[in-house]
Protein backbone atom coordinates (compact mmCIF):
# COMPACT_ATOMS: atom_id res chain seq x y z
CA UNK A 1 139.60 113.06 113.35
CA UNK A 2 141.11 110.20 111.85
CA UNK A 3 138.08 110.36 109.10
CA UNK A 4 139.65 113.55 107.75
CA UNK A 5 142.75 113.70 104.81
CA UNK A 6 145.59 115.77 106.58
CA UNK A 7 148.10 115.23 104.24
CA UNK A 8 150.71 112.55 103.15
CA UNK A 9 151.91 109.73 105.15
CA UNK A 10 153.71 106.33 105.63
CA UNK A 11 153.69 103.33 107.15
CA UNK A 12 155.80 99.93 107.08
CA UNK A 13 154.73 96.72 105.85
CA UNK A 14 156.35 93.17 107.10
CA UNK A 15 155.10 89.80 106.53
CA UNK A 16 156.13 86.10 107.95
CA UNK A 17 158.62 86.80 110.62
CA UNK A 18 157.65 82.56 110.88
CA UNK A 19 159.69 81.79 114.02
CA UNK A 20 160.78 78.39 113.44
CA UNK A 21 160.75 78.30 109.47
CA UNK A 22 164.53 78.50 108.76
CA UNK A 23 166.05 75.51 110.65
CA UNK A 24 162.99 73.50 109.09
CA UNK A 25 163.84 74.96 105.09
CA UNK A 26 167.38 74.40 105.84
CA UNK A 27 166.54 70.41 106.70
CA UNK A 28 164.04 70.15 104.06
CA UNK A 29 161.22 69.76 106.95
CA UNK A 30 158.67 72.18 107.01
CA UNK A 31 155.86 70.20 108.64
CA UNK A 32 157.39 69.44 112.52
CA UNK A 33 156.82 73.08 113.54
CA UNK A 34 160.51 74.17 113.95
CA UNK A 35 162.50 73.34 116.82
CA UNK A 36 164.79 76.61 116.91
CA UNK A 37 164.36 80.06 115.76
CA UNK A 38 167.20 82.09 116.79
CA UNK A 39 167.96 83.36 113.68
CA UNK A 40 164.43 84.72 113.45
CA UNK A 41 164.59 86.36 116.24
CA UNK A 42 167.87 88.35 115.06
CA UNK A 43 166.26 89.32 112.01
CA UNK A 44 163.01 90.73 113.67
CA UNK A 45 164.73 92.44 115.85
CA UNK A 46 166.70 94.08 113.39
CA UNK A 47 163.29 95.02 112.10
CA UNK A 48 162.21 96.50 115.26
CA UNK A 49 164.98 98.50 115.42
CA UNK A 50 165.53 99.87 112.20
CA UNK A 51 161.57 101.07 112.46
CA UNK A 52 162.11 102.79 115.78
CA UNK A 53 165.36 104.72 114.22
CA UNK A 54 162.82 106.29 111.11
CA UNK A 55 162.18 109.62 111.39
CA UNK A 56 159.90 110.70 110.76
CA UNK A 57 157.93 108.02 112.68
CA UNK A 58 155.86 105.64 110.84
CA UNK A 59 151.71 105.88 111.18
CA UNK A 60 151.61 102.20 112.15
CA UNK A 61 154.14 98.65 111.33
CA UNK A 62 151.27 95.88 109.85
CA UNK A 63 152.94 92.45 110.19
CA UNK A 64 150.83 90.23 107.21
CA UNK A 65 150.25 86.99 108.93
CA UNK A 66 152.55 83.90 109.16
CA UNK A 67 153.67 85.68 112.81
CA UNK A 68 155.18 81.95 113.88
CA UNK A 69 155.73 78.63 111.96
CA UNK A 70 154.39 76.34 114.42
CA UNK A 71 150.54 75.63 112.82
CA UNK A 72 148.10 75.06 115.67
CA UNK A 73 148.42 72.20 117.97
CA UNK A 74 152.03 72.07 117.83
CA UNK A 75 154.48 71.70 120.29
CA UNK A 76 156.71 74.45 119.85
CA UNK A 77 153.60 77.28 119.08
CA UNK A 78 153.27 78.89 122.55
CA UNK A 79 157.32 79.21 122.90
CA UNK A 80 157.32 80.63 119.10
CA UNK A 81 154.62 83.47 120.51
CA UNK A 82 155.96 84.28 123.09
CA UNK A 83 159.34 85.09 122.08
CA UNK A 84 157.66 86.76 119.18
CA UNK A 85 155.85 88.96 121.76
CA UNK A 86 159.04 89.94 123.56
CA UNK A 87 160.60 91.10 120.14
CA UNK A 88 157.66 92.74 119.41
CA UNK A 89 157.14 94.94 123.00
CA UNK A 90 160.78 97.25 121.87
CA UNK A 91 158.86 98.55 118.94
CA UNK A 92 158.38 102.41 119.80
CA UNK A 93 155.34 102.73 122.17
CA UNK A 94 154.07 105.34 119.58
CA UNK A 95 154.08 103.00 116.75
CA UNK A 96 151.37 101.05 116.63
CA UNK A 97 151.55 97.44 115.35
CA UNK A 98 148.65 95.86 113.11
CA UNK A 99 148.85 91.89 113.06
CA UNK A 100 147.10 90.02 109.94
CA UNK A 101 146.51 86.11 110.70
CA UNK A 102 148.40 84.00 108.46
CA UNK A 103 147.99 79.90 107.43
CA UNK A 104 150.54 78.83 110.45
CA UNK A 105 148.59 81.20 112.84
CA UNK A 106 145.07 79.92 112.23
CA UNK A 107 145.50 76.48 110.18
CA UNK A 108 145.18 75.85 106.27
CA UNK A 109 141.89 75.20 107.14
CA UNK A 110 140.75 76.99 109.97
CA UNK A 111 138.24 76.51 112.88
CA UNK A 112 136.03 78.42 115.41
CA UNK A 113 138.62 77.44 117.73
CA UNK A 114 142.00 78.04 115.88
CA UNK A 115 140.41 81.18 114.98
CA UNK A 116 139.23 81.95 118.42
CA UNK A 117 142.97 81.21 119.59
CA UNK A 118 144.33 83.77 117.88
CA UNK A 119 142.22 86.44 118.53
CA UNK A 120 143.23 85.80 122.39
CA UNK A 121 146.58 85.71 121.28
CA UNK A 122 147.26 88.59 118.74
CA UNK A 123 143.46 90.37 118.34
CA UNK A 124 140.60 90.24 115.76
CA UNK A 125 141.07 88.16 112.43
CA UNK A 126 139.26 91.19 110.40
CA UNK A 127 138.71 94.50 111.38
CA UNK A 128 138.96 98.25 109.97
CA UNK A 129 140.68 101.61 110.88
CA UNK A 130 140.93 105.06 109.67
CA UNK A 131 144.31 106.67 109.49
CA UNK A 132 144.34 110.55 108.38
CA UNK A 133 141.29 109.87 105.84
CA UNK A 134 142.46 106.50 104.46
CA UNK A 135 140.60 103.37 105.62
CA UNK A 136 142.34 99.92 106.15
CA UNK A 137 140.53 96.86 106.06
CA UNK A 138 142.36 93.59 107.72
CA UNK A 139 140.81 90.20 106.15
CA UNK A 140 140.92 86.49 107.26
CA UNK A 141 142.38 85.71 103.45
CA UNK A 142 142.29 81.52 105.14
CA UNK A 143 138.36 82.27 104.86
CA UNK A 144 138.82 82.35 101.65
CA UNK A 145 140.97 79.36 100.92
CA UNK A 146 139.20 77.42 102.70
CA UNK A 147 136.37 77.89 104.98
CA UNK A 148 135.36 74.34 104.77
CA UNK A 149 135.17 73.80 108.66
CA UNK A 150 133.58 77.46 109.74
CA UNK A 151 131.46 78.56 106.70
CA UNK A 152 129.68 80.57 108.65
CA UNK A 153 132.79 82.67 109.74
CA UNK A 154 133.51 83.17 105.93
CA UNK A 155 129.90 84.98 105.24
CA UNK A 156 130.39 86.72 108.55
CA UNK A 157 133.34 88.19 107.05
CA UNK A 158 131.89 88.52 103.64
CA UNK A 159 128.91 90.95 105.19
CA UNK A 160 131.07 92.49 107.46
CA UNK A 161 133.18 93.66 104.09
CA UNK A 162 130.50 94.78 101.88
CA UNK A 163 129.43 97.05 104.94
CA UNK A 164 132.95 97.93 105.38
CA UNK A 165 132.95 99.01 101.39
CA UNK A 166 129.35 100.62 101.24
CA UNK A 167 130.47 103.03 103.95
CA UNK A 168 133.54 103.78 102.53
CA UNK A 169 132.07 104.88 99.69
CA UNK A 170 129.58 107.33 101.89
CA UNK A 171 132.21 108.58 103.29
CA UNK A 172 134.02 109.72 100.45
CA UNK A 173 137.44 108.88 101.85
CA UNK A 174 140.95 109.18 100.12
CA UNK A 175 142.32 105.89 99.79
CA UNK A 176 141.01 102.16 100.64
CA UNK A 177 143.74 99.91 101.38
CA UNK A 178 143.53 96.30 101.84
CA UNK A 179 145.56 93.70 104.04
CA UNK A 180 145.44 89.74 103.55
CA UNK A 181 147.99 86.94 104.15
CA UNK A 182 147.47 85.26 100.77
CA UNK A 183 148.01 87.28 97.70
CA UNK A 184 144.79 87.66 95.22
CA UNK A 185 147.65 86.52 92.53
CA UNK A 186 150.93 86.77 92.49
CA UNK A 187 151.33 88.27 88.84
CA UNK A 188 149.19 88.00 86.80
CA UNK A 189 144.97 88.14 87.80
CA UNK A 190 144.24 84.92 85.51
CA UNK A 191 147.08 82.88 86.93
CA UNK A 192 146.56 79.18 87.45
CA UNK A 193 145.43 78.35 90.92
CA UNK A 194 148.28 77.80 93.20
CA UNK A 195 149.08 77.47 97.06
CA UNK A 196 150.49 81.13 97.07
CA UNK A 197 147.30 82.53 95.76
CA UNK A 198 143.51 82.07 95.87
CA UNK A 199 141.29 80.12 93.75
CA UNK A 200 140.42 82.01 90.53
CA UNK A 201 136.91 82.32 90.95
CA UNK A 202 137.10 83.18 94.59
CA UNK A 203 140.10 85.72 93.39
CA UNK A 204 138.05 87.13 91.13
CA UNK A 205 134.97 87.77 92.80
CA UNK A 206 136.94 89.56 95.13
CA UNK A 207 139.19 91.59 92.89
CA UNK A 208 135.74 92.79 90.87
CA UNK A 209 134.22 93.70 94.25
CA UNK A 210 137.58 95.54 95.63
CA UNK A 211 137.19 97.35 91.89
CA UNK A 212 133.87 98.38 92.16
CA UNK A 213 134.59 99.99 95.55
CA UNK A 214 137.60 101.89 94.35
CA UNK A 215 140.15 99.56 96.52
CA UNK A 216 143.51 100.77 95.51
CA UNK A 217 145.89 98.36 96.77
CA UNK A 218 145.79 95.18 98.51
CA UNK A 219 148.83 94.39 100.51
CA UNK A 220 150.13 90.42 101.16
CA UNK A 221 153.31 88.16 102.48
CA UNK A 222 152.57 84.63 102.03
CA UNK A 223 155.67 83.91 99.39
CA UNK A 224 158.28 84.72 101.01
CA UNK A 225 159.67 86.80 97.49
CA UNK A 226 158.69 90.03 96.06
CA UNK A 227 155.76 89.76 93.68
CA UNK A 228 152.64 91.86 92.39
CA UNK A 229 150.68 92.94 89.38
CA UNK A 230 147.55 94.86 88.75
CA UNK A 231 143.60 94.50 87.76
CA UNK A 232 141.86 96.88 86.82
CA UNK A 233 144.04 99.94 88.62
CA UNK A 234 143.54 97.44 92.07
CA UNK A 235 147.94 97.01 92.49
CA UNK A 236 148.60 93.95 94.03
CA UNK A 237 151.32 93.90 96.43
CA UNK A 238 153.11 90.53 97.44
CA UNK A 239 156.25 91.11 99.87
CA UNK A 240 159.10 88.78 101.06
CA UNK A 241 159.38 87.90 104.42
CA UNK A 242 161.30 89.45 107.18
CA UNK A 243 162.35 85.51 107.66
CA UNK A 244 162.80 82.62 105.86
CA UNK A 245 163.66 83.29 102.05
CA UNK A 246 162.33 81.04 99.08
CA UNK A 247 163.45 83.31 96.21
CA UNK A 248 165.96 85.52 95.94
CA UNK A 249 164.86 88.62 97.96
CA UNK A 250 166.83 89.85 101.29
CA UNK A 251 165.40 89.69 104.49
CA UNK A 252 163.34 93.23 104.47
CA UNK A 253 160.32 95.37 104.99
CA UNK A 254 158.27 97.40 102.51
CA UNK A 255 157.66 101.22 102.68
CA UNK A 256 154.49 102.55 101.74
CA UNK A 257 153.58 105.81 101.03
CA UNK A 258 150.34 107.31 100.86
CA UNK A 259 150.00 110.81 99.35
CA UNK A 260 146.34 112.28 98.55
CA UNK A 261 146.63 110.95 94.89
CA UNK A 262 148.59 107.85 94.91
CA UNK A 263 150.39 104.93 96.91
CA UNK A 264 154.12 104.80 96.51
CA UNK A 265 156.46 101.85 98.03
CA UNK A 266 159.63 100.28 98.11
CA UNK A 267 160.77 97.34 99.67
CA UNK A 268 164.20 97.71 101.53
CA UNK A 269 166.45 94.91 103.25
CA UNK A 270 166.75 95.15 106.54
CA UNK A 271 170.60 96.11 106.44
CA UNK A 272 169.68 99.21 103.89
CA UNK A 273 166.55 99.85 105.74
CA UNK A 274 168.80 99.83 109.24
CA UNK A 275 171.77 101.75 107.60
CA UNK A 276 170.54 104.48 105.12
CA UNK A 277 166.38 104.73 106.37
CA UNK A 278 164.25 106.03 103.50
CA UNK A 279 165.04 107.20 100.34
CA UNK A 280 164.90 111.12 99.85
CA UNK A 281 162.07 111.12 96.87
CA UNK A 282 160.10 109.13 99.21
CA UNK A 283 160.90 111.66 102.34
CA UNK A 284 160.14 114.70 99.50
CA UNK A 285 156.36 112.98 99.08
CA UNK A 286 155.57 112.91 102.59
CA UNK A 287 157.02 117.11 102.61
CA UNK A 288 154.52 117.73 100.13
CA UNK A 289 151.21 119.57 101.31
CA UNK A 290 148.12 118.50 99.17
């Protein structure tokens, strides 16, 4: 049933909770993992809560990768997940949670075992689902930065896509909608290469194929600011972080609404978000029948 366009909906977008993050910015340390996290743990909370309050309820909450700071092997990893995990279990049971893997959940460059970790831990690294006519593809965007140590998973997940993108296309359906760690670009689609974004000709390989299949938005964290730009009517979408802050945002979540011809969002700080909800022209789209 989940094939068929019922009418408009919404769902929330977070990215790098990163327990462990903070403490290490703050010292000018980001490569010991992150002794302490409290303050993360206030903040995504704060998330949590402010979702459950939204009425009405949100389809699904997709956290975009960098779930903990700690990169594999680390000492303070399994502590970071776990009290991620307990933050996580207060979200309303009837909100379900989608979880992207990030660079500190699988390794800048990943292997068959960090990889395998983290499906034990959080679930696949790529997969699809259909909400009311709109399918949502998950990638492994570290695949694509560099696959160096598990080619193989990299073409796995290259086939798996163009399947993914061939049947969407059969199936006529509203809306594809895309969610990776690492942002295509962040502004511009013939930016220099950069560690917040992927490699132009990777990037643009993509992008054309996302075009071709009529992708409308791809959805990212990765740099911990608000960021985005367009190709070719694909919208790139690059939100801060529910933790640690490198620009100027607030601490926040992003909004996103789909209605049968468009995708509408607006990223909120968790003290509006927690305080006011949504904003009424975005509650008037989801009221609309189409």
């Amino acid at each position: 049933e989940e094939y068929e366009w019922k009418g408009p909906f919404y769902f929330i977008q977070g990215a790098d909770p990163q327990f462990g993050l903070m403490k290490d910015w703050a010292t000018g340390d980001c490569s010991n993992g992150g002794d302490e996290w409290g303050e993360e743990i206030k903040l995504t909370e704060q998330a949590v809560q402010a979702i459950n309050k939204l009425n009405p309820k949100p389809k699904f909450f997709v956290l975009c990768g960098d779930l903990i700071h700690g990169m594999p092997g680390t000492q303070w990893r399994k502590d970071q997940e776990q009290d991620l995990k307990k933050v996580l279990q207060n979200t309303d049971q009837d909100i379900p949670l989608v979880f992207v893997s990030g660079n500190h959940d699988i390794g800048n460059t990943p292997t068959r075992e960090t990889i395998d970790d983290y499906c034990k831990n959080w679930g696949d690294d790529y997969f699809s689902f259909w909400v009311g006519g709109v399918l949502f593809l998950v990638l492994n965007s570290q695949l694509y930065f560099d696959s160096s140590k598990c080619p193989d998973l990299r073409q796995a997940q290259d086939m798996w896509l163009n399947g993914q993108l061939a049947a969407a296309e059969k199936r006529k359906c509203q809306h594809v909608i895309v969610f990776q760690h690492i942002p295509l670009f962040l502004r511009t689609p013939g930016e220099e290469n950069d560690y917040f974004n992927l490699e132009k000709s990777v990037r643009q390989e993509i992008m054309e194929k996302f075009h071709k299949a009529g992708v409308k938005a791809v959805f990212s964290g990765h740099y911990h600011r608000n960021a985005g730009g367009s190709y070719r009517g694909l919208e790139m979408v690059v939100s801060s972080a529910i933790g640690c802050q490198l620009g100027e945002d607030e601490h926040g979540l992003r909004v996103v609404v789909v209605t049968a011809e468009k995708i509408v969002h607006r990223y909120y700080s968790l003290n509006a978000l927690s305080s006011q909800g949504i904003d009424k022209d975005l509650v008037d789209l989801l009221a609309k029948q189409n």
